[in-house]
Protein backbone atom coordinates (compact mmCIF):
# COMPACT_ATOMS: atom_id res chain seq x y z
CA UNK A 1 44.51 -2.07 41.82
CA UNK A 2 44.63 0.12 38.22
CA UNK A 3 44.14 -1.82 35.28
CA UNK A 4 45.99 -1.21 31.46
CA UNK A 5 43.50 1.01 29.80
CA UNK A 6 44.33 -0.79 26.29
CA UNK A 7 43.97 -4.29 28.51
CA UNK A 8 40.47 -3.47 29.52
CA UNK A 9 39.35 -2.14 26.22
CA UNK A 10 41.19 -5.37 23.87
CA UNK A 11 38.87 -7.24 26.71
CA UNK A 12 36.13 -5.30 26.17
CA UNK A 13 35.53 -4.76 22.53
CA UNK A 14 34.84 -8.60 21.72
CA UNK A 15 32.16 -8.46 23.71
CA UNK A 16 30.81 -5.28 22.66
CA UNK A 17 31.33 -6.88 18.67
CA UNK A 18 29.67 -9.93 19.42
CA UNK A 19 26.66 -8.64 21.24
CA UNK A 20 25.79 -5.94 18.67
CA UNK A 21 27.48 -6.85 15.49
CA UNK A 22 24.54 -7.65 12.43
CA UNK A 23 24.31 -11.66 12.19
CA UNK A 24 23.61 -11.31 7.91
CA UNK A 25 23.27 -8.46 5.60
CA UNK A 26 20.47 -9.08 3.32
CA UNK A 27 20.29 -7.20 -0.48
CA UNK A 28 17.67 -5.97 -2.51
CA UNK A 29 17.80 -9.19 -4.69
CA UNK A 30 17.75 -11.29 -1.73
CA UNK A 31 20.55 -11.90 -1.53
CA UNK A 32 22.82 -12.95 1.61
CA UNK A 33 26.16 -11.54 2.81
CA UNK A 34 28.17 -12.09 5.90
CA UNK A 35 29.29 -9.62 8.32
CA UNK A 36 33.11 -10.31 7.03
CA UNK A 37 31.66 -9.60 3.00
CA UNK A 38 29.60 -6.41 3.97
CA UNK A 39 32.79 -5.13 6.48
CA UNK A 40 35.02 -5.32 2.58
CA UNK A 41 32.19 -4.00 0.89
CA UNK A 42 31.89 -1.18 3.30
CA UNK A 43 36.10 -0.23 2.33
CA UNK A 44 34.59 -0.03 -1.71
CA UNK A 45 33.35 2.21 -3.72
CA UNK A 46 31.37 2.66 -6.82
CA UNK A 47 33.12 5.32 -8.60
CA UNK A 48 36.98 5.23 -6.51
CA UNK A 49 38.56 1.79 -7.49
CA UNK A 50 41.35 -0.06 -5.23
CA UNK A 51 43.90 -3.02 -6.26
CA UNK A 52 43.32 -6.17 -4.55
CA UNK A 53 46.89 -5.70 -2.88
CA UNK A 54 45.72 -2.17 -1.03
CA UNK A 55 42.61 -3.58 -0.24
CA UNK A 56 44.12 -6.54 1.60
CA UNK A 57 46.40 -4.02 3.45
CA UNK A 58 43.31 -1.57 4.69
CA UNK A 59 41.82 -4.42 6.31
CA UNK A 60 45.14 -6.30 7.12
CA UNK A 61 44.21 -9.92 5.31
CA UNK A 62 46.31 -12.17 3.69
CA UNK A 63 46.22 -11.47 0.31
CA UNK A 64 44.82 -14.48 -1.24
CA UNK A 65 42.10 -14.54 1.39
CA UNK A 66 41.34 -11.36 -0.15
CA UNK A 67 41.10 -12.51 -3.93
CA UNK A 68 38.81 -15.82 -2.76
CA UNK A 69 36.28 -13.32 -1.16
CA UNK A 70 36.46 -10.67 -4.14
CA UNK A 71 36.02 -13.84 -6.57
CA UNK A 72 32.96 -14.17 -4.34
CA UNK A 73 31.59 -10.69 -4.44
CA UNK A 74 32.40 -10.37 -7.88
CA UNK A 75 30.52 -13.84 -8.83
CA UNK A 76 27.38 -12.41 -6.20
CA UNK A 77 27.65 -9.09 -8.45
CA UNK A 78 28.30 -7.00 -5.73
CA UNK A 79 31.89 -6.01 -7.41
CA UNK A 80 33.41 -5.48 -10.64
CA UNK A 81 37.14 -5.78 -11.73
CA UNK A 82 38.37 -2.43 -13.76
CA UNK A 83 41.40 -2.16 -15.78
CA UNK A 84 43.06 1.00 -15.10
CA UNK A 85 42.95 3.15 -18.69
CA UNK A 86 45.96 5.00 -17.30
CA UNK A 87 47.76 1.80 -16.46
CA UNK A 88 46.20 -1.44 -17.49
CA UNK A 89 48.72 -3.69 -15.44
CA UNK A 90 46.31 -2.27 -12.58
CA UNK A 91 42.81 -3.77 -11.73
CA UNK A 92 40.57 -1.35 -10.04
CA UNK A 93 38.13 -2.93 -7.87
CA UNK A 94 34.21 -1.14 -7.65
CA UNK A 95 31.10 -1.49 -6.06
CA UNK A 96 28.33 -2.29 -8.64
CA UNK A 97 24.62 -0.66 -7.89
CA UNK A 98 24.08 -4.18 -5.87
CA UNK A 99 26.97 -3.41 -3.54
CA UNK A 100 26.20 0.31 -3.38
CA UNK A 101 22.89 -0.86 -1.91
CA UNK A 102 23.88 -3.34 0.50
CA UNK A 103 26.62 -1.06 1.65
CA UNK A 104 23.69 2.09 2.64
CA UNK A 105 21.47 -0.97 3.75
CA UNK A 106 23.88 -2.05 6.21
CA UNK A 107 25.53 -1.36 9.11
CA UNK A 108 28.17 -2.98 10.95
CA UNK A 109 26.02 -3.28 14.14
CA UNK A 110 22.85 -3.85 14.31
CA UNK A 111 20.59 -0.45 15.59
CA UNK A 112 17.85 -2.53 17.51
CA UNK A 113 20.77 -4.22 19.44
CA UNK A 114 22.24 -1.02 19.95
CA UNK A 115 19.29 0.81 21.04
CA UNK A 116 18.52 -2.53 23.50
CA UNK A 117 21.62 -1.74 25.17
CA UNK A 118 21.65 2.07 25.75
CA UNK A 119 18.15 1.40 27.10
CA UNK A 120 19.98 -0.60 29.80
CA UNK A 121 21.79 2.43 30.87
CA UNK A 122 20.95 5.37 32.95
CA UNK A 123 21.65 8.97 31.06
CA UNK A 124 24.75 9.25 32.80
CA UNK A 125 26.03 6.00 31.97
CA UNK A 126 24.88 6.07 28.58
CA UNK A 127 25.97 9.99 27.89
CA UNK A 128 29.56 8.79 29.20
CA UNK A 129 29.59 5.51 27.27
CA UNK A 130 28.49 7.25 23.92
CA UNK A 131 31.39 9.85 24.70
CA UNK A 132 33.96 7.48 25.38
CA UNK A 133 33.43 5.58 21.90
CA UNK A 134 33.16 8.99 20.16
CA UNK A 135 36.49 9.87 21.69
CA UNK A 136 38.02 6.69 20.46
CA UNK A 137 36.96 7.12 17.05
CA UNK A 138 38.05 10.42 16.94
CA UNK A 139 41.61 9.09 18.16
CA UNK A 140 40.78 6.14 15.34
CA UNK A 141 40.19 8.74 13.11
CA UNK A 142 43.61 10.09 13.35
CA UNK A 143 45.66 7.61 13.90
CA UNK A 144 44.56 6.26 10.24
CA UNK A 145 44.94 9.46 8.43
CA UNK A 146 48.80 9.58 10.10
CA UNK A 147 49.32 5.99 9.58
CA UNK A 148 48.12 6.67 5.77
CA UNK A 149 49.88 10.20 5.16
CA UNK A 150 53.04 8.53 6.18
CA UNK A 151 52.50 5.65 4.17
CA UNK A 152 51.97 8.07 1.07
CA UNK A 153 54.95 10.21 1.76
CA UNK A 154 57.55 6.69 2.07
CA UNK A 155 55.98 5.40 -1.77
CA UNK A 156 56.46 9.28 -2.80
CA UNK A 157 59.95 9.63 -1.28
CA UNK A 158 61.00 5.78 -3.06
């Protein structure tokens, strides 16, 4: 009997998340951040800002989840609020030097549990496993840039 591709992988990738995914990002002052904090962290950056409001979108949360955990990273001083000079109605968020360093500390899965894994697997199945999720990302890769080009062009043609 064939199976639904996209039914196998939604089954799959829980499994692979759980089993590989880092527990706890630690920084350089000690301090603790959860998977969830590092995976917003990760969509920052030091010198690019983003509103609260696009920032919710990219990672599709509600937005005033969104503001509770950037009160949190900002209190943790892992991100700073900007007012735009060109527009000051607009607050930029940034990484600080804290969250620039827990962002090229961390990783969303955790290498030793990666490497346990691929040990499991003979070269073949590991070769074709490492292809497959190389593929995907690719595809990933893609679909975003579309998904945001098309955004882009609707605001520009409003």
């Amino acid at each position: 009997m064939l199976r639904d591709p996209a039914a196998q992988l939604i089954t799959a990738y829980p499994i692979l998340h759980h089993a590989l995914r880092q527990r706890e990002q630690v920084g350089q002052g000690g301090e603790r951040v959860s998977a969830h904090q590092a995976t917003v962290l990760a969509h920052l950056d030091a010198e690019a800002g983003q509103t609260l409001t696009e920032l919710a979108n990219a990672l599709g949360v509600a937005l005033p989840t969104m503001s509770l955990l950037m009160d949190r990273l900002v209190r943790a001083g892992m991100v700073r609020r900007e007012r735009d000079p060109a527009d000051g109605r607009r607050v930029a968020l940034r990484l600080t030097e804290a969250g620039v360093s827990i962002v090229a500390a961390q990783s969303m899965l955790d290498p030793a549990r990666v490497r346990a894994l691929l040990a499991t697997l003979s070269a073949r199945e590991r070769e074709a496993g490492v292809e497959g999720l190389l593929t995907l990302a690719r595809a990933a890769r893609r679909m975003a840039d579309g998904a945001a080009g098309s955004s882009s062009s609707k605001r520009g043609g409003a």
